[in-house]
Protein backbone atom coordinates (compact mmCIF):
# COMPACT_ATOMS: atom_id res chain seq x y z
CA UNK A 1 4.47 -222.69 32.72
CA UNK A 2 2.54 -223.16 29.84
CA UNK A 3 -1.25 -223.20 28.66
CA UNK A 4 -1.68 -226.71 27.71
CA UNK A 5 -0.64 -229.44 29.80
CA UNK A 6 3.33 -230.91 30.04
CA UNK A 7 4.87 -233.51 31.27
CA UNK A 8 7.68 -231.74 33.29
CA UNK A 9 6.28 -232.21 36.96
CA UNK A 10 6.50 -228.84 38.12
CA UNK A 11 4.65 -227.34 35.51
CA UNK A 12 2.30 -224.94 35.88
CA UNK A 13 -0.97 -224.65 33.21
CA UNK A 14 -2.07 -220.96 32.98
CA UNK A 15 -3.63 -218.00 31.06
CA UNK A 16 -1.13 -215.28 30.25
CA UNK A 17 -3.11 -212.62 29.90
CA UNK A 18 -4.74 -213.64 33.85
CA UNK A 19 -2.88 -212.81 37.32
CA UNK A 20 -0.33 -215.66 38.01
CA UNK A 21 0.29 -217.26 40.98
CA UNK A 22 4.08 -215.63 41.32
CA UNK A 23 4.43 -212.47 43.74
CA UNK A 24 5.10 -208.95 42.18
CA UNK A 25 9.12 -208.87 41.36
CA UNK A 26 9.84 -212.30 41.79
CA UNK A 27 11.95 -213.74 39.07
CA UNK A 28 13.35 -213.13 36.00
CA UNK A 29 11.04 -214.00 33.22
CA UNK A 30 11.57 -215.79 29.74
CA UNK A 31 9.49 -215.94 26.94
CA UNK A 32 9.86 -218.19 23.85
CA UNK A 33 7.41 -217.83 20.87
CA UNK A 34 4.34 -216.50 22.72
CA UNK A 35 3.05 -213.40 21.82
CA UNK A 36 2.35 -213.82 18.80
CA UNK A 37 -0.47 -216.22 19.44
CA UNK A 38 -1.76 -214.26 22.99
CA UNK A 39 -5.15 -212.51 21.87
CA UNK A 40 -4.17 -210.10 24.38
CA UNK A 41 -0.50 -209.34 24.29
CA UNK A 42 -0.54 -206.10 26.58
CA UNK A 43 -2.72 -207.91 29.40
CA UNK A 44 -0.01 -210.60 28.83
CA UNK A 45 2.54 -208.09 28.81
CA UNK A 46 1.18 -206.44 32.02
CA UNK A 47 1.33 -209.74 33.90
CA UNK A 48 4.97 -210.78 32.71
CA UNK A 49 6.31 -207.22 33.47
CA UNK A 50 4.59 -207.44 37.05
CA UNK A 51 6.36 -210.76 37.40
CA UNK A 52 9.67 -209.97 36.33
CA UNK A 53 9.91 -206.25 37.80
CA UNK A 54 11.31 -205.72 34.14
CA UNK A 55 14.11 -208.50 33.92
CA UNK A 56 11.66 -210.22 30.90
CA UNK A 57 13.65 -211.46 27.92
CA UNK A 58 11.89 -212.62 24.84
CA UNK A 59 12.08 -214.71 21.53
CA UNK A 60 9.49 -214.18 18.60
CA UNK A 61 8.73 -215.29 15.45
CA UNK A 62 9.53 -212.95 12.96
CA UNK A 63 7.77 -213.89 9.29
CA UNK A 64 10.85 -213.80 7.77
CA UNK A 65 12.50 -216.79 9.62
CA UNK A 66 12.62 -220.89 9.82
CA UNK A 67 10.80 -220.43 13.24
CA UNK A 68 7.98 -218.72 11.48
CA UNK A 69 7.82 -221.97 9.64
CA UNK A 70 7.76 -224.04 12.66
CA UNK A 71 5.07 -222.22 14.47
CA UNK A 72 2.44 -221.35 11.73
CA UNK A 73 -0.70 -218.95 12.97
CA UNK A 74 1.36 -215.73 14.70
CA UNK A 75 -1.33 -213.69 14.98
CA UNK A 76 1.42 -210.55 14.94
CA UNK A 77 4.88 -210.23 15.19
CA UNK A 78 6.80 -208.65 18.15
CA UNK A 79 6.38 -204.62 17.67
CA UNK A 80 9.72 -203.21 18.35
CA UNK A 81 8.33 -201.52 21.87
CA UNK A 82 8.61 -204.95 22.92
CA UNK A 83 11.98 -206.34 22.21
């Protein structure tokens, strides 16, 4: 799932931050340098939490590392709540 297009062929383009077309509890959930460019990270939270029933795993891009360098424009880093 992602927002832009891809050319796996059963991807999925899709806001975040906007109900997604998965049932309540329905899968475990990974999440790989994301939201730190979400405007809304706690509607996007919401949604991914709803998904997963809690089994959500993330990756971020901490400042301080070679991925921060590969994906310029975080617009935060992940607050420790989140991790």
């Amino acid at each position: 799932m992602d927002i832009a297009s891809s050319a796996c062929p059963h991807s999925i383009r899709a806001d975040i931050t906007k109900p997604l077309p998965f049932a309540d509890d329905s899968g475990v959930v990974f999440v790989s340098c994301t939201l730190e460019y979400v405007a809304d990270a706690n509607a996007a939270l919401r949604e991914i939490m709803r998904i997963s029933g809690g089994e959500a795993y993330f990756v971020g891009v901490e400042p301080w590392t070679l991925t921060a360098y590969l994906y310029p424009g975080a617009k935060r880093t992940l607050l420790s709540q989140y991790r």
